[in-house]
C-alpha atoms as a PDB file:
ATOM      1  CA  UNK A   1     -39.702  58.822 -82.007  1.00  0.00           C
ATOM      2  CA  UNK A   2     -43.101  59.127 -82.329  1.00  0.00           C
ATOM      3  CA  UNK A   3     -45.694  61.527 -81.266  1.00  0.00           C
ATOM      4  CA  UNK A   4     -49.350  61.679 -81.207  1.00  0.00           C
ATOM      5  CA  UNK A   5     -51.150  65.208 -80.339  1.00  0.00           C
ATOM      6  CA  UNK A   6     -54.583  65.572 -79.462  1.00  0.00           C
ATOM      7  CA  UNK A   7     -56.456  68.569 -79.638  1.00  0.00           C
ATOM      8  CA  UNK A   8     -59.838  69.903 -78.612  1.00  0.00           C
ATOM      9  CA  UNK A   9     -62.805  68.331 -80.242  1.00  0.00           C
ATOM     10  CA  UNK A  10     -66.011  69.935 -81.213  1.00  0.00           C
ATOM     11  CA  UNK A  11     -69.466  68.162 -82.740  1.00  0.00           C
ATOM     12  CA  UNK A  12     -67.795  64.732 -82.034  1.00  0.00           C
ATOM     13  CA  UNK A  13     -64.677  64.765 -83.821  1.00  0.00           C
ATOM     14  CA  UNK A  14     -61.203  65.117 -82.470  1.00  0.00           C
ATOM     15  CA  UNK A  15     -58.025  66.990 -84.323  1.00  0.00           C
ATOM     16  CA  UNK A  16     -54.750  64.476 -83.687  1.00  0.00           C
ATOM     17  CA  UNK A  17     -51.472  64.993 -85.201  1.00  0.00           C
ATOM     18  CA  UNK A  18     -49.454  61.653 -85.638  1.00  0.00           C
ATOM     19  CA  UNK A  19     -45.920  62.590 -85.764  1.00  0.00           C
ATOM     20  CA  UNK A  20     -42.701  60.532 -86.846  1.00  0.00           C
ATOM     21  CA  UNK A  21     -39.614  62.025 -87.625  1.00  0.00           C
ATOM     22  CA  UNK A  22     -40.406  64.788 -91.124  1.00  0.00           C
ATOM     23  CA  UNK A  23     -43.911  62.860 -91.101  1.00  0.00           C
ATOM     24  CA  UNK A  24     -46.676  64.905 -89.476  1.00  0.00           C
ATOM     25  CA  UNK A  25     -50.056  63.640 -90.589  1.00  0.00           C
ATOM     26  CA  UNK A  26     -53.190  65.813 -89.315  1.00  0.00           C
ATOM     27  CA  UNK A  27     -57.186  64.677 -89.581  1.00  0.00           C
ATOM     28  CA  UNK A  28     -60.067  64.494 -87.474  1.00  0.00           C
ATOM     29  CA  UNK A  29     -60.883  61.498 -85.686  1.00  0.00           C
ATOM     30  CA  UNK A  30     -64.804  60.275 -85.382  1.00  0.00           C
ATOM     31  CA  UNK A  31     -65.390  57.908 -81.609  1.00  0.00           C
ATOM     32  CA  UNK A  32     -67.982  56.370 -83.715  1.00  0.00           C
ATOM     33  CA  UNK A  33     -68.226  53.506 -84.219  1.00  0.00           C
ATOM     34  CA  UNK A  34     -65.226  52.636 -82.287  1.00  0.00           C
ATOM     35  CA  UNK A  35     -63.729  54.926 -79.648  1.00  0.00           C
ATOM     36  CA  UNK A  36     -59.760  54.982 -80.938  1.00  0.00           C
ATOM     37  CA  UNK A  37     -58.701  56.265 -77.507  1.00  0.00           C
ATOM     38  CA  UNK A  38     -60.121  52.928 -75.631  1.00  0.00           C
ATOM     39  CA  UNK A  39     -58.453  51.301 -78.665  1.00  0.00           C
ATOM     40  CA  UNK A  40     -54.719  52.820 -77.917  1.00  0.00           C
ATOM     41  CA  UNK A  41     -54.896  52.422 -74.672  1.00  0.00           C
ATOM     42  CA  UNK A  42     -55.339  48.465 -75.174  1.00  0.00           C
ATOM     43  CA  UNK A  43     -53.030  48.334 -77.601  1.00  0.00           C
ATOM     44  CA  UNK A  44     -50.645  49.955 -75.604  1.00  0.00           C
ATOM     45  CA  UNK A  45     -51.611  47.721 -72.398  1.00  0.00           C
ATOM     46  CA  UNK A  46     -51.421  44.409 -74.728  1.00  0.00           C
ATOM     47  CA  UNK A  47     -48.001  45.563 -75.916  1.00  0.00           C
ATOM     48  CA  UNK A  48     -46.592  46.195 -72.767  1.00  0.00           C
ATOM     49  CA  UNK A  49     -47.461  42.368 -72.219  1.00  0.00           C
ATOM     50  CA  UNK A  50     -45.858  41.007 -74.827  1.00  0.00           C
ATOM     51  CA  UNK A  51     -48.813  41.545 -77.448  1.00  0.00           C
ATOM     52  CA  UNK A  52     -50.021  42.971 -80.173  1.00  0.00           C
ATOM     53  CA  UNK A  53     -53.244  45.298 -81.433  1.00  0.00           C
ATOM     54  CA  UNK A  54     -54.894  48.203 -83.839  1.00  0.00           C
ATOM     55  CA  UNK A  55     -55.913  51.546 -83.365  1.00  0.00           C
ATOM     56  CA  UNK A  56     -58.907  52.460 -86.115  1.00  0.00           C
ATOM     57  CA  UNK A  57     -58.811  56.181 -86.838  1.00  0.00           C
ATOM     58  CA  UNK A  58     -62.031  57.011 -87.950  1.00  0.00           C
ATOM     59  CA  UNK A  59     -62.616  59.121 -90.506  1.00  0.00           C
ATOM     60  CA  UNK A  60     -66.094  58.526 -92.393  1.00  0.00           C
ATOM     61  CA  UNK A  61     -65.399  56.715 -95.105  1.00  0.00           C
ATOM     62  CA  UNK A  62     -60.989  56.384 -95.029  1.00  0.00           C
ATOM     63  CA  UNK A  63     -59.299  55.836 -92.229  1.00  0.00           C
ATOM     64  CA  UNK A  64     -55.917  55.343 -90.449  1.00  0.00           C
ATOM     65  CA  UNK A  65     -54.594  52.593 -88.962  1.00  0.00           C
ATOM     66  CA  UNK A  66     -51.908  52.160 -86.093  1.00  0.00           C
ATOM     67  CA  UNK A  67     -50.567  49.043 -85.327  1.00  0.00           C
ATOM     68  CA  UNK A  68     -47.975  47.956 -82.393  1.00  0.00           C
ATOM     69  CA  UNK A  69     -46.515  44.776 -82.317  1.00  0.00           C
ATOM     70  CA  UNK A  70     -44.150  43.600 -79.629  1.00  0.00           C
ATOM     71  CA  UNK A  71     -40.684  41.918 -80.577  1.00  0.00           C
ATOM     72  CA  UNK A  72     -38.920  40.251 -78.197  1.00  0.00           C
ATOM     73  CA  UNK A  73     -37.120  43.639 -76.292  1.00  0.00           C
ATOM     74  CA  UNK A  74     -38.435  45.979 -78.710  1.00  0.00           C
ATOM     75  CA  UNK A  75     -41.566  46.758 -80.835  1.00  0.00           C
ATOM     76  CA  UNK A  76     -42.844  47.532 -84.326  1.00  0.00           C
ATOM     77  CA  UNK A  77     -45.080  50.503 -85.167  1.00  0.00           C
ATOM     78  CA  UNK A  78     -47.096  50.294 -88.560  1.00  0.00           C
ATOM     79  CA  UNK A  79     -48.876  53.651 -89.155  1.00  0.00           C
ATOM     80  CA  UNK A  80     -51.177  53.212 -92.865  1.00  0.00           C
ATOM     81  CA  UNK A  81     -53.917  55.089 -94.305  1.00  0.00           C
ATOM     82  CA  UNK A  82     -56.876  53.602 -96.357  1.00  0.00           C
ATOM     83  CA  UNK A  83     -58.905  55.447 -98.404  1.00  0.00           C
ATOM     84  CA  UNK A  84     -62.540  53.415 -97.364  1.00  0.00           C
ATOM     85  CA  UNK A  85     -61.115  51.597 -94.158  1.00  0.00           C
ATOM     86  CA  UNK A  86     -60.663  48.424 -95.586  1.00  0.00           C
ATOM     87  CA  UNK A  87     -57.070  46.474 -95.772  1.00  0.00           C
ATOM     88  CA  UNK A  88     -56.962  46.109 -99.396  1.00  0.00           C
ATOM     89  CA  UNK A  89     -56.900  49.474 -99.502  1.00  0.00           C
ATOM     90  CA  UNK A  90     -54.290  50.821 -96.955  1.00  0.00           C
ATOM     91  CA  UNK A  91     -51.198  52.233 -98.033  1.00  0.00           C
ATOM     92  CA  UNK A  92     -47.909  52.271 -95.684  1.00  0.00           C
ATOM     93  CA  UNK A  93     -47.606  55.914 -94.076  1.00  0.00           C
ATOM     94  CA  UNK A  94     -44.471  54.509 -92.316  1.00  0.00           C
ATOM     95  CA  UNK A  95     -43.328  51.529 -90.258  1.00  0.00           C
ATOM     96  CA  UNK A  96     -40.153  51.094 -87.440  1.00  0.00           C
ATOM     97  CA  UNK A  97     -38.960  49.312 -84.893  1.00  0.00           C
ATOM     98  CA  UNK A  98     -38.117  50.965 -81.547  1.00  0.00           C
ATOM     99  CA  UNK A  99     -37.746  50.449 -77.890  1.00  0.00           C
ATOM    100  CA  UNK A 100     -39.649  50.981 -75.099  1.00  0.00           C
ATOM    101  CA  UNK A 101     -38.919  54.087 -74.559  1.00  0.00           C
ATOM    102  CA  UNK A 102     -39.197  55.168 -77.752  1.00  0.00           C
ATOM    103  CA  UNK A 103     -42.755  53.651 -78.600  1.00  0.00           C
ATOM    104  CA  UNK A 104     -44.767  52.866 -75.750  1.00  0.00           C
ATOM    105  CA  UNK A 105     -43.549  55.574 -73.193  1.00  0.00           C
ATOM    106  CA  UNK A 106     -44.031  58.370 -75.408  1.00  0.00           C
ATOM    107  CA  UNK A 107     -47.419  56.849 -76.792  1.00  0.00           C
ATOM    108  CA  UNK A 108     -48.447  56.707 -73.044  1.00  0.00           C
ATOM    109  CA  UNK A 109     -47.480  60.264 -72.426  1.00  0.00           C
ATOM    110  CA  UNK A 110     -49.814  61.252 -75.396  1.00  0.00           C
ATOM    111  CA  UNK A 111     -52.499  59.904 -73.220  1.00  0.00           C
ATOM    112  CA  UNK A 112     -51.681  61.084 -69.859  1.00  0.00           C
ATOM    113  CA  UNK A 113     -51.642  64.825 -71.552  1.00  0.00           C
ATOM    114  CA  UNK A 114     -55.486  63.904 -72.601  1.00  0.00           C
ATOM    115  CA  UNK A 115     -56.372  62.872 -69.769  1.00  0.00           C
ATOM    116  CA  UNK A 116     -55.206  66.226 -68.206  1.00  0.00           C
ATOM    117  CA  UNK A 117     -57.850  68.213 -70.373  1.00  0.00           C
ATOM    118  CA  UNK A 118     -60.804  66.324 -69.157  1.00  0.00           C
ATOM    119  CA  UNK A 119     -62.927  66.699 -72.101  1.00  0.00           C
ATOM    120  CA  UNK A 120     -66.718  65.224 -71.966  1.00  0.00           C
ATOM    121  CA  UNK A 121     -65.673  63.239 -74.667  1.00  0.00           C
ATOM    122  CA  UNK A 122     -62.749  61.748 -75.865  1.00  0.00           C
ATOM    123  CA  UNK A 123     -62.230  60.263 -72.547  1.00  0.00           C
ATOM    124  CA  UNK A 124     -58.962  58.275 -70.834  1.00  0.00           C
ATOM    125  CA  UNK A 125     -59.970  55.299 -68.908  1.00  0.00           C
ATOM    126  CA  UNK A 126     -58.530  56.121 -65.462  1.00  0.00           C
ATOM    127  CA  UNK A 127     -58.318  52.435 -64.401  1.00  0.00           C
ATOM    128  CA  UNK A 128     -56.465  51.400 -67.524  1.00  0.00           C
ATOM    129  CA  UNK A 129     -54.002  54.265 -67.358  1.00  0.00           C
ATOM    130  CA  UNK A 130     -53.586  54.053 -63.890  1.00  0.00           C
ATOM    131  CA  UNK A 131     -52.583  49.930 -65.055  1.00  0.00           C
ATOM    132  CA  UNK A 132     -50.072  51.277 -68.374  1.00  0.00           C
ATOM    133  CA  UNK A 133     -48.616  53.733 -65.800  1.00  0.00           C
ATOM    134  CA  UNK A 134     -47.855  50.691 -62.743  1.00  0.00           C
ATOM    135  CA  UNK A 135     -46.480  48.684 -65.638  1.00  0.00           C
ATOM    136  CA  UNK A 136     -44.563  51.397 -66.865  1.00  0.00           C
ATOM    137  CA  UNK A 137     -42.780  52.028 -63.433  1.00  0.00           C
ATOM    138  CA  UNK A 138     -41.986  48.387 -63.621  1.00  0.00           C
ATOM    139  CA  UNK A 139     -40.486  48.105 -66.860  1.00  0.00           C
ATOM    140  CA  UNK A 140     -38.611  51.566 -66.361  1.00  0.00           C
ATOM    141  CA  UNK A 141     -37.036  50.235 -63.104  1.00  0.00           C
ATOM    142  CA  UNK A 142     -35.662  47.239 -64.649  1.00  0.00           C
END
Protein backbone atom coordinates (compact mmCIF):
# COMPACT_ATOMS: atom_id res chain seq x y z
CA UNK A 1 0.00 0.00 0.00
CA UNK A 2 1.22 3.18 -0.37
CA UNK A 3 2.05 6.02 1.84
CA UNK A 4 2.93 9.55 1.46
CA UNK A 5 4.26 11.59 4.70
CA UNK A 6 4.50 15.14 4.90
CA UNK A 7 6.48 16.95 7.20
CA UNK A 8 7.03 20.52 8.34
CA UNK A 9 8.39 22.88 5.79
CA UNK A 10 10.73 25.72 6.30
CA UNK A 11 12.02 28.57 3.55
CA UNK A 12 9.43 27.09 1.07
CA UNK A 13 10.23 23.60 0.77
CA UNK A 14 8.42 20.65 2.19
CA UNK A 15 10.12 17.12 3.50
CA UNK A 16 7.63 14.10 2.04
CA UNK A 17 8.38 10.54 2.31
CA UNK A 18 6.73 8.41 -0.54
CA UNK A 19 6.43 5.00 0.76
CA UNK A 20 5.63 1.57 -1.07
CA UNK A 21 6.26 -1.58 0.37
CA UNK A 22 10.72 -1.74 1.15
CA UNK A 23 10.63 1.60 -1.06
CA UNK A 24 10.85 4.75 1.06
CA UNK A 25 12.01 7.66 -1.05
CA UNK A 26 12.68 11.07 0.97
CA UNK A 27 13.33 14.80 -0.74
CA UNK A 28 12.13 18.15 -0.40
CA UNK A 29 9.40 19.37 -2.38
CA UNK A 30 9.50 23.20 -3.91
CA UNK A 31 5.32 24.76 -4.42
CA UNK A 32 7.02 26.63 -7.10
CA UNK A 33 6.18 26.66 -9.89
CA UNK A 34 3.41 24.30 -9.36
CA UNK A 35 1.87 23.65 -5.95
CA UNK A 36 2.06 19.48 -5.89
CA UNK A 37 -0.52 19.44 -3.08
CA UNK A 38 -3.34 21.26 -5.41
CA UNK A 39 -1.90 18.78 -7.95
CA UNK A 40 -2.72 15.43 -5.72
CA UNK A 41 -5.63 16.50 -4.67
CA UNK A 42 -6.94 16.70 -8.45
CA UNK A 43 -5.48 13.80 -9.30
CA UNK A 44 -6.99 12.10 -6.63
CA UNK A 45 -10.54 13.88 -7.34
CA UNK A 46 -10.13 12.98 -11.27
CA UNK A 47 -9.40 9.38 -10.27
CA UNK A 48 -12.12 8.92 -8.11
CA UNK A 49 -14.16 9.83 -11.38
CA UNK A 50 -12.95 7.53 -13.50
CA UNK A 51 -9.76 9.65 -14.62
CA UNK A 52 -6.49 10.08 -14.74
CA UNK A 53 -3.57 12.88 -13.71
CA UNK A 54 0.22 13.85 -12.45
CA UNK A 55 1.62 15.04 -9.43
CA UNK A 56 5.10 17.16 -10.28
CA UNK A 57 7.42 16.95 -7.29
CA UNK A 58 9.52 19.75 -7.52
CA UNK A 59 12.82 19.64 -6.87
CA UNK A 60 14.98 22.45 -8.74
CA UNK A 61 16.28 20.98 -11.44
CA UNK A 62 15.02 16.76 -11.05
CA UNK A 63 11.97 15.91 -10.05
CA UNK A 64 9.43 13.15 -9.20
CA UNK A 65 6.56 12.23 -10.78
CA UNK A 66 3.28 10.44 -9.50
CA UNK A 67 0.86 9.30 -11.72
CA UNK A 68 -2.76 7.61 -11.01
CA UNK A 69 -4.65 6.16 -13.57
CA UNK A 70 -8.05 4.61 -13.08
CA UNK A 71 -8.85 0.98 -14.47
CA UNK A 72 -12.07 -0.08 -14.64
CA UNK A 73 -12.55 -1.21 -10.53
CA UNK A 74 -9.09 -0.57 -9.72
CA UNK A 75 -6.17 1.86 -10.43
CA UNK A 76 -2.53 2.13 -11.48
CA UNK A 77 0.10 4.11 -9.55
CA UNK A 78 3.37 5.10 -11.53
CA UNK A 79 5.87 6.71 -9.09
CA UNK A 80 9.37 7.88 -11.45
CA UNK A 81 12.12 10.15 -10.83
CA UNK A 82 13.88 12.39 -13.49
CA UNK A 83 16.97 13.80 -13.06
CA UNK A 84 16.00 17.54 -14.94
CA UNK A 85 12.08 17.03 -14.92
CA UNK A 86 11.71 16.13 -18.29
CA UNK A 87 10.11 12.58 -19.57
CA UNK A 88 13.01 11.46 -21.48
CA UNK A 89 14.65 11.45 -18.54
CA UNK A 90 12.49 9.68 -15.83
CA UNK A 91 13.33 6.44 -14.60
CA UNK A 92 10.56 3.93 -13.05
CA UNK A 93 10.81 4.17 -9.07
CA UNK A 94 7.92 1.62 -9.07
CA UNK A 95 4.50 1.03 -10.63
CA UNK A 96 1.15 -1.24 -9.30
CA UNK A 97 -2.14 -1.72 -9.58
CA UNK A 98 -4.42 -1.56 -6.52
CA UNK A 99 -7.87 -0.91 -5.30
CA UNK A 100 -9.55 1.71 -3.88
CA UNK A 101 -8.74 1.22 -0.79
CA UNK A 102 -5.45 0.62 -1.28
CA UNK A 103 -4.59 3.77 -3.52
CA UNK A 104 -6.91 6.48 -3.26
CA UNK A 105 -8.12 6.08 0.45
CA UNK A 106 -4.81 5.98 1.88
CA UNK A 107 -3.54 8.82 -0.58
CA UNK A 108 -6.56 10.85 0.80
CA UNK A 109 -5.66 10.17 4.36
CA UNK A 110 -2.11 11.60 3.58
CA UNK A 111 -3.96 14.76 2.95
CA UNK A 112 -6.47 14.93 5.60
CA UNK A 113 -3.29 14.50 8.17
CA UNK A 114 -1.92 17.88 6.32
CA UNK A 115 -4.60 19.50 6.53
CA UNK A 116 -4.65 18.89 10.36
CA UNK A 117 -1.25 20.86 10.77
CA UNK A 118 -2.47 24.00 9.20
CA UNK A 119 0.72 25.23 7.92
CA UNK A 120 0.82 28.87 6.11
CA UNK A 121 1.95 27.08 3.32
CA UNK A 122 1.59 23.90 1.90
CA UNK A 123 -2.06 24.30 2.13
CA UNK A 124 -5.22 21.59 1.61
CA UNK A 125 -8.01 23.03 -0.32
CA UNK A 126 -10.90 22.63 2.14
CA UNK A 127 -13.57 22.64 -0.62
CA UNK A 128 -11.83 19.97 -2.65
CA UNK A 129 -11.22 17.71 0.33
CA UNK A 130 -14.38 18.28 1.73
CA UNK A 131 -15.54 16.90 -2.28
CA UNK A 132 -12.68 13.59 -2.19
CA UNK A 133 -14.08 12.96 1.34
CA UNK A 134 -18.28 13.02 0.11
CA UNK A 135 -17.07 10.85 -2.74
CA UNK A 136 -15.22 8.73 -0.60
CA UNK A 137 -18.27 7.98 1.74
CA UNK A 138 -19.99 7.09 -1.45
CA UNK A 139 -17.72 4.74 -2.91
CA UNK A 140 -16.98 3.15 0.65
CA UNK A 141 -20.75 2.52 1.14
CA UNK A 142 -21.15 0.71 -1.99
Amino acid sequence: MLSIEFETPEHGWMPVKVIYKDIKVSFEVSDVPIDPISQLESVIDSAITGGCGEVWWHLEPAGYFLSIQAEEEDYRIKFEYSVNSMDETRELVFEYLGSFDEVIVPLWRSLRKLQSYKWSEFCVSAPIIDSITKQIKVKQKD
